[in-house]
Protein backbone atom coordinates (compact mmCIF):
# COMPACT_ATOMS: atom_id res chain seq x y z
CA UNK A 1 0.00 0.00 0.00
CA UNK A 2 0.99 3.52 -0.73
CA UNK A 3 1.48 6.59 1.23
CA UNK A 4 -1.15 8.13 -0.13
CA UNK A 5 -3.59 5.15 0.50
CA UNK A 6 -2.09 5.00 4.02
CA UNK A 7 -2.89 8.78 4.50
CA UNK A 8 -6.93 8.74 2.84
CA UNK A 9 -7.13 5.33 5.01
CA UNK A 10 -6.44 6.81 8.08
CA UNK A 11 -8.03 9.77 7.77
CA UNK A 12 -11.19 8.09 7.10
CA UNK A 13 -10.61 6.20 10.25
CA UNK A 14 -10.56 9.44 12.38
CA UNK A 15 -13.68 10.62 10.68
CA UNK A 16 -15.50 7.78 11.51
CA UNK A 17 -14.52 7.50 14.89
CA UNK A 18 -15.61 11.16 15.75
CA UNK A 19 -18.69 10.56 13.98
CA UNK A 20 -19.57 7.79 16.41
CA UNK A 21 -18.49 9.80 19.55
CA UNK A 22 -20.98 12.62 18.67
CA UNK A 23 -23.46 9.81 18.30
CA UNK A 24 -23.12 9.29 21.67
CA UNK A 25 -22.81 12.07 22.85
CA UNK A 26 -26.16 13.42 20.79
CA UNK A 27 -27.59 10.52 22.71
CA UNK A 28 -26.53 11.03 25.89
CA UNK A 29 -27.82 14.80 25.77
CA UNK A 30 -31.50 13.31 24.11
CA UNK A 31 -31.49 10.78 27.79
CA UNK A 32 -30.86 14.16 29.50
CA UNK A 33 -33.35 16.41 28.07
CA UNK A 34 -35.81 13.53 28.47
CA UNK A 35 -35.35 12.91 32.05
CA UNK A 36 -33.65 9.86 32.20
CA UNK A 37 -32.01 9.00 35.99
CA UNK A 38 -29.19 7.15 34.77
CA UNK A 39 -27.58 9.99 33.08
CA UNK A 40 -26.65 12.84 34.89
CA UNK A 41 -25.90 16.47 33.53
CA UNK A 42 -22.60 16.73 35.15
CA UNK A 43 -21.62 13.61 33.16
CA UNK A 44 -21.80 15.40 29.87
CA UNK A 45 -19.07 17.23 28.20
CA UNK A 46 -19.04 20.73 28.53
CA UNK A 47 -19.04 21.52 24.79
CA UNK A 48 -21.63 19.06 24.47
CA UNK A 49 -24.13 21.54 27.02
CA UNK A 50 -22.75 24.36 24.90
CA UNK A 51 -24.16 22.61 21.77
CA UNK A 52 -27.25 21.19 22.67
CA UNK A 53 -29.04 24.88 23.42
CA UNK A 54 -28.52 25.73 19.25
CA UNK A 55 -30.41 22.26 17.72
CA UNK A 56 -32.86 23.91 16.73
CA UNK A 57 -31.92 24.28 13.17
CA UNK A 58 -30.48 21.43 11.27
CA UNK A 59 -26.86 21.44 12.18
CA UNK A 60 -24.29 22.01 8.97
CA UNK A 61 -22.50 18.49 9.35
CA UNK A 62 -19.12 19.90 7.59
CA UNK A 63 -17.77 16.38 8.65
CA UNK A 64 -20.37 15.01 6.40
CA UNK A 65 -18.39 16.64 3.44
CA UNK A 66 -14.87 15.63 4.45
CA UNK A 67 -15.70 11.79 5.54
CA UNK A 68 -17.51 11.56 1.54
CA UNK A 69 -14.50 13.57 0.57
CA UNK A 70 -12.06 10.62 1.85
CA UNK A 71 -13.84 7.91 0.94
CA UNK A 72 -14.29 8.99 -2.58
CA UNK A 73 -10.96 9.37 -2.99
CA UNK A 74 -10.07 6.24 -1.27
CA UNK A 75 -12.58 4.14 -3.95
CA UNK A 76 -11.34 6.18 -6.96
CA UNK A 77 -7.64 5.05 -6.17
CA UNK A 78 -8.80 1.13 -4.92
CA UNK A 79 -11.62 0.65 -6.95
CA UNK A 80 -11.37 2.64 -9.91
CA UNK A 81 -7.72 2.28 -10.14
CA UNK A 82 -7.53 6.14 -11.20
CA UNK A 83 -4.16 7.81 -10.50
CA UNK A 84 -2.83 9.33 -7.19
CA UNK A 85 -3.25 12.46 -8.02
CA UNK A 86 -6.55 12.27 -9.69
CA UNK A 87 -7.94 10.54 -7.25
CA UNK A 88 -7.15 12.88 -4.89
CA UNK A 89 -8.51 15.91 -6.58
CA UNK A 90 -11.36 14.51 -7.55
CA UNK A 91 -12.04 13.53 -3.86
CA UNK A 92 -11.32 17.41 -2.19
CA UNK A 93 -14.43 18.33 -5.69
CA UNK A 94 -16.52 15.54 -4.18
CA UNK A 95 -16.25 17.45 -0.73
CA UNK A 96 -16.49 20.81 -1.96
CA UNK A 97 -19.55 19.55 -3.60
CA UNK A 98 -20.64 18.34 -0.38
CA UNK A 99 -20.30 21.21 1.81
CA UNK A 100 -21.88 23.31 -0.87
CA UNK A 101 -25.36 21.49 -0.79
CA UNK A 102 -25.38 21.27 2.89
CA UNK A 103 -24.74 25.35 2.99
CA UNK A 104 -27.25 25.72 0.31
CA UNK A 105 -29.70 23.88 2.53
CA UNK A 106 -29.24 25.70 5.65
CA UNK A 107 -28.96 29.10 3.68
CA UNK A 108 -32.60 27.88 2.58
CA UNK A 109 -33.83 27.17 5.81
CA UNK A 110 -32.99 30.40 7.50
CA UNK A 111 -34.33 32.05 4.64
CA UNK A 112 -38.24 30.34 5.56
CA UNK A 113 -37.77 30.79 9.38
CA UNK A 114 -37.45 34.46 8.72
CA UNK A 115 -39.98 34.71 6.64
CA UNK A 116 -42.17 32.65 9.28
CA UNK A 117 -40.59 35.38 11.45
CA UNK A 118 -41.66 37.91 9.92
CA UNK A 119 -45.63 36.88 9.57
CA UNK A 120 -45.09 35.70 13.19
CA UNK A 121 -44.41 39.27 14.27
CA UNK A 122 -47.59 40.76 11.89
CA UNK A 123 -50.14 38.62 14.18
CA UNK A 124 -48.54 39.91 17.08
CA UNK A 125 -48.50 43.48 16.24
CA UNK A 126 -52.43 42.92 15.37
CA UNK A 127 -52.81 41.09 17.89
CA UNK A 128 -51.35 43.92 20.36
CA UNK A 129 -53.65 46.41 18.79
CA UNK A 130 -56.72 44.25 19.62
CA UNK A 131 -56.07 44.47 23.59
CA UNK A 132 -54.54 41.15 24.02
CA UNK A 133 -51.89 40.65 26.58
CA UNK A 134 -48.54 39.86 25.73
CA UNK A 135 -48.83 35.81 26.83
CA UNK A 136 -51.79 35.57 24.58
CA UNK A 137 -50.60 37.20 21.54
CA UNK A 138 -47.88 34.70 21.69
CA UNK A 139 -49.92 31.58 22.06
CA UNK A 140 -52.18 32.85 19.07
CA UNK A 141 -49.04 33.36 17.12
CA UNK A 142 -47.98 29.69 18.26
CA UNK A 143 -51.20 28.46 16.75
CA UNK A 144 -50.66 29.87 13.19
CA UNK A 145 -46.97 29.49 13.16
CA UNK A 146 -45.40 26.64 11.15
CA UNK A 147 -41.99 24.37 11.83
CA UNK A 148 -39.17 25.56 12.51
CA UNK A 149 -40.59 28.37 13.47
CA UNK A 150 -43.28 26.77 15.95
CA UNK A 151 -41.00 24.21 17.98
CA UNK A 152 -38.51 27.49 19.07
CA UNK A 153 -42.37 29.74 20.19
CA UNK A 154 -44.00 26.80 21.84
CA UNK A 155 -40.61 26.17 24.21
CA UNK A 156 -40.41 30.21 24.76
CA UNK A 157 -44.01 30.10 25.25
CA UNK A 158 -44.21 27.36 27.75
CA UNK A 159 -41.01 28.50 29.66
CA UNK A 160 -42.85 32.02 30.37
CA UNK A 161 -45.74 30.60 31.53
CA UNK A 162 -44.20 28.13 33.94
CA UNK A 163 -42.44 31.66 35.59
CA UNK A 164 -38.49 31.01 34.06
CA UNK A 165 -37.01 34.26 34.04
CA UNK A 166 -37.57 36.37 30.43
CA UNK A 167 -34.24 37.74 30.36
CA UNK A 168 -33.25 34.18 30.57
CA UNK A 169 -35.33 32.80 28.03
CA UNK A 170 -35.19 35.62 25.33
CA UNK A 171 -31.37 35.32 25.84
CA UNK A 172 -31.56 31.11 25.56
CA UNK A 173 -33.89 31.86 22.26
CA UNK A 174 -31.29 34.42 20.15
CA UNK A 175 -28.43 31.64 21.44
CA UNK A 176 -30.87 28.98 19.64
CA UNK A 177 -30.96 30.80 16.65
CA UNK A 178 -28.08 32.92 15.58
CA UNK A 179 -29.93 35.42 13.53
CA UNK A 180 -30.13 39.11 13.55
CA UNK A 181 -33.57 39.00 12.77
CA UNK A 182 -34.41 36.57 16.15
CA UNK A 183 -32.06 38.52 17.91
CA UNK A 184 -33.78 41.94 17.70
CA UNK A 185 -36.99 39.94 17.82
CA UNK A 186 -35.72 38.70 21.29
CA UNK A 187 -34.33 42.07 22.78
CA UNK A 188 -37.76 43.89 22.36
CA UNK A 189 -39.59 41.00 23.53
CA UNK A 190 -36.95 41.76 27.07
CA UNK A 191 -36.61 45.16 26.86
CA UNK A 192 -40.76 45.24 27.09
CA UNK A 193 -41.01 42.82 29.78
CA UNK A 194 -38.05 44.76 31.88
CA UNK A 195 -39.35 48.28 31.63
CA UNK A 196 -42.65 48.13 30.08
CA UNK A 197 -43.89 50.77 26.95
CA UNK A 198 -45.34 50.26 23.01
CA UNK A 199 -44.88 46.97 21.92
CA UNK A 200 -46.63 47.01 19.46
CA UNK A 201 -44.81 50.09 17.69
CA UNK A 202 -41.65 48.51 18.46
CA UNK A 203 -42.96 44.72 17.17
CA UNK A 204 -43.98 46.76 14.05
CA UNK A 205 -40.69 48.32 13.17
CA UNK A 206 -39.15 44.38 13.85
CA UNK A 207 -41.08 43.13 11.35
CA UNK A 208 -40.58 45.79 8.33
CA UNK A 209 -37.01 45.18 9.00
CA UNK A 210 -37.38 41.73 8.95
CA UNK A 211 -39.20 41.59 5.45
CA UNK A 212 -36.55 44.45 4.18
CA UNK A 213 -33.93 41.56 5.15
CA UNK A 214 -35.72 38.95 3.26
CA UNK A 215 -36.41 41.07 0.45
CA UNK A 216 -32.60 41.88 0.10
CA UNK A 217 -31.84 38.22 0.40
CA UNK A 218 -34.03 37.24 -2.27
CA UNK A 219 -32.23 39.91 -4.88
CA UNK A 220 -28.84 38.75 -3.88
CA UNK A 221 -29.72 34.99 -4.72
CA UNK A 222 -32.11 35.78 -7.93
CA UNK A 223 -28.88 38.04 -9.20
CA UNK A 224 -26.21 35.49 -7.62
CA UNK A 225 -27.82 32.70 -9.77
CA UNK A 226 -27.63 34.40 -13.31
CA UNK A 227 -23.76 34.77 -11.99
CA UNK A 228 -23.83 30.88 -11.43
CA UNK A 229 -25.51 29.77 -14.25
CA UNK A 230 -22.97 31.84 -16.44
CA UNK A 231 -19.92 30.20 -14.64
CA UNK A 232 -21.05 26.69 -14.64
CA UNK A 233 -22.16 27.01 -18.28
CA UNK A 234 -18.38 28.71 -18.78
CA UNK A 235 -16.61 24.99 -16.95
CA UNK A 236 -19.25 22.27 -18.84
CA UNK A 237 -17.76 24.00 -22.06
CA UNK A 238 -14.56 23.11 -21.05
CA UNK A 239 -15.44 19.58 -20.41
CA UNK A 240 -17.16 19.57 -23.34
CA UNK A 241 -14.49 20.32 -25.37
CA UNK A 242 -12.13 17.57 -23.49
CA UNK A 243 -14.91 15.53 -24.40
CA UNK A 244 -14.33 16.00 -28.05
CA UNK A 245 -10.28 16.14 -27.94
CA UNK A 246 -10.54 12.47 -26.16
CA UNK A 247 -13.18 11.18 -28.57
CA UNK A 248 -10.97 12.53 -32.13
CA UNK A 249 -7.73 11.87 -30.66
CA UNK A 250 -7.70 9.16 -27.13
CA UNK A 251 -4.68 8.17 -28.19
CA UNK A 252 -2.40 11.55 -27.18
CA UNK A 253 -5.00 12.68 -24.81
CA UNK A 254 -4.04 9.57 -23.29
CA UNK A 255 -0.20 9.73 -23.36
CA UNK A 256 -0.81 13.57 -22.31
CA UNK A 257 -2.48 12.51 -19.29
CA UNK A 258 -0.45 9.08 -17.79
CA UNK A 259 3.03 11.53 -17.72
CA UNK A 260 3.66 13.42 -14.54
CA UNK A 261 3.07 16.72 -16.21
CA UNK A 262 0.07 16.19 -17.85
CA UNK A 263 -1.52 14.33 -14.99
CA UNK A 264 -0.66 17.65 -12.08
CA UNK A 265 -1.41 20.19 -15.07
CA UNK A 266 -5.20 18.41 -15.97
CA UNK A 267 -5.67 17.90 -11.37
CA UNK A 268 -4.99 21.52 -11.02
CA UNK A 269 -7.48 22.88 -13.61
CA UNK A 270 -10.28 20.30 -11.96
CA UNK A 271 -9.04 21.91 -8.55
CA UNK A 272 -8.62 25.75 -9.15
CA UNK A 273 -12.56 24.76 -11.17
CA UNK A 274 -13.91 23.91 -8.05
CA UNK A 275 -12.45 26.49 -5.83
CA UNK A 276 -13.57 28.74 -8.51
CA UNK A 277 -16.91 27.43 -7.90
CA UNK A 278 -16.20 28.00 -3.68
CA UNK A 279 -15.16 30.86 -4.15
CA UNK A 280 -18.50 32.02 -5.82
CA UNK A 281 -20.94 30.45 -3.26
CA UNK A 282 -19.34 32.12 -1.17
CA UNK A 283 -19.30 35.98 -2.47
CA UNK A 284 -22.78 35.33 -3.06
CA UNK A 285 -24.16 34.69 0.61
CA UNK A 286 -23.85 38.33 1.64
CA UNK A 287 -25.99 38.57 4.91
CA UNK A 288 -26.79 41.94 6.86
């Protein structure tokens, strides 16, 4: 065996042994939060209790991207018999490609709780205006909210009306959710309970800038994708076109790629492709 096989092999080793430990420890914190006796809360780790307040979203799994990442490039080299450094590259695109979609995903998901957000804060504001009390408005917005929105209101809700503190529990819901939205959401939900005044005013100014946030969002992804579409049209041409070199001439495409030169120059154009690609995922998830 190689020293590269040696390397992807044990690194997929290490990935899957911390994916088993936070198994356990993602069940040991669900015995917890269920009341189990035979696990105690002191027993946990201490970045496990840090964790456990913010799963209220799905959580990114980046070690999702880098365990497919190894293993692809452990079965292109066994398996496929593809070249070192191929299989290699081809396994860092593989887990590019992976922590793209699961980015994508999450970006999408924020995207509808703030929207749920922001109709959220309409019924309160109207329901405000009516003469119902704070408590209430929120258990009417609880009723017409939808998931993920309703889980995070129905603990917040609850955890008020069993008397927890609501510095405590405004302060627990932005750590659940880190958005600036939910954030400001949360402070004039504790400023009002602390000193009192015009919710409703204040809930009303929440939600315009909670739409105005969406609203930018929405441009930067509807203009971000023309950008994409461009780019990726821009790197299938170029396979295209390696396409047709291989199929009128395999045999020098061939003896181009098995030398040492050919093989880094055609693994760095794949790479510097799909960092290109990175790169532009990136640039376009500006958030304000």
């Amino acid at each position: 065996m190689t020293s590269p096989a040696l390397w992807l092999t044990g690194l997929a080793g290490v990935c899957l042994i911390v994916v088993a430990f936070r198994r356990r420890a993602a069940y040991r914190t669900a015995l917890v939060q269920l009341g189990r006796d035979d696990v105690a809360v002191k027993d946990l780790p201490r970045e496990v209790e840090e964790i456990a307040p913010r799963s209220v979203l799905s959580p990114r799994r980046h070690w999702l991207s880098i365990l497919l990442s190894i293993l692809s490039g452990i079965a292109l080299y066994w398996f496929a018999d593809f070249p070192t450094v191929f299989a290699i590259t081809l396994g860092v695109i593989v887990g590019i490609g992976g922590f793209v979609i699961v980015e994508s995903f999450r970006e999408r998901q924020l995207l509808r709780l703030e929207r749920q957000l922001a109709d959220t804060v309409d019924l309160l504001v109207a329901s405000l205006r009516a003469g119902a009390g704070i408590l209430d408005a929120l258990e009417n917005a609880v009723r017409e909210s939808k998931k993920p929105l309703r889980r995070i209101l129905e603990e917040t809700l609850a955890r008020l009306r069993y008397g927890d503190s609501p510095h405590r529990v405004f302060s627990e819901l932005t750590e659940s959710v880190s958005l600036e939205s939910v954030r400001l959401f949360s402070l004039s939900l504790a400023v009002h309970w602390e000193v009192g005044g015009s919710l409703a005013s204040s809930l009303s100014s929440v939600g315009r800038f909670i739409r105005d946030r969406v609203e930018v969002q929405r441009n930067v992804s509807t203009q971000g994708a023309q950008v994409r579409a461009s780019v990726i049209g821009v790197t299938l041409v170029a396979y295209f076109l390696t396409i047709i070199v291989w199929r009128s001439r395999p045999d020098a495409m061939a003896a181009f790629l098995t030398t040492t030169v050919g093989a880094w120059l055609a693994a760095m154009a794949l790479l510097f492709q799909a960092l290109g690609l990175f790169w532009m995922f990136r640039l376009s998830r500006i958030r304000y």
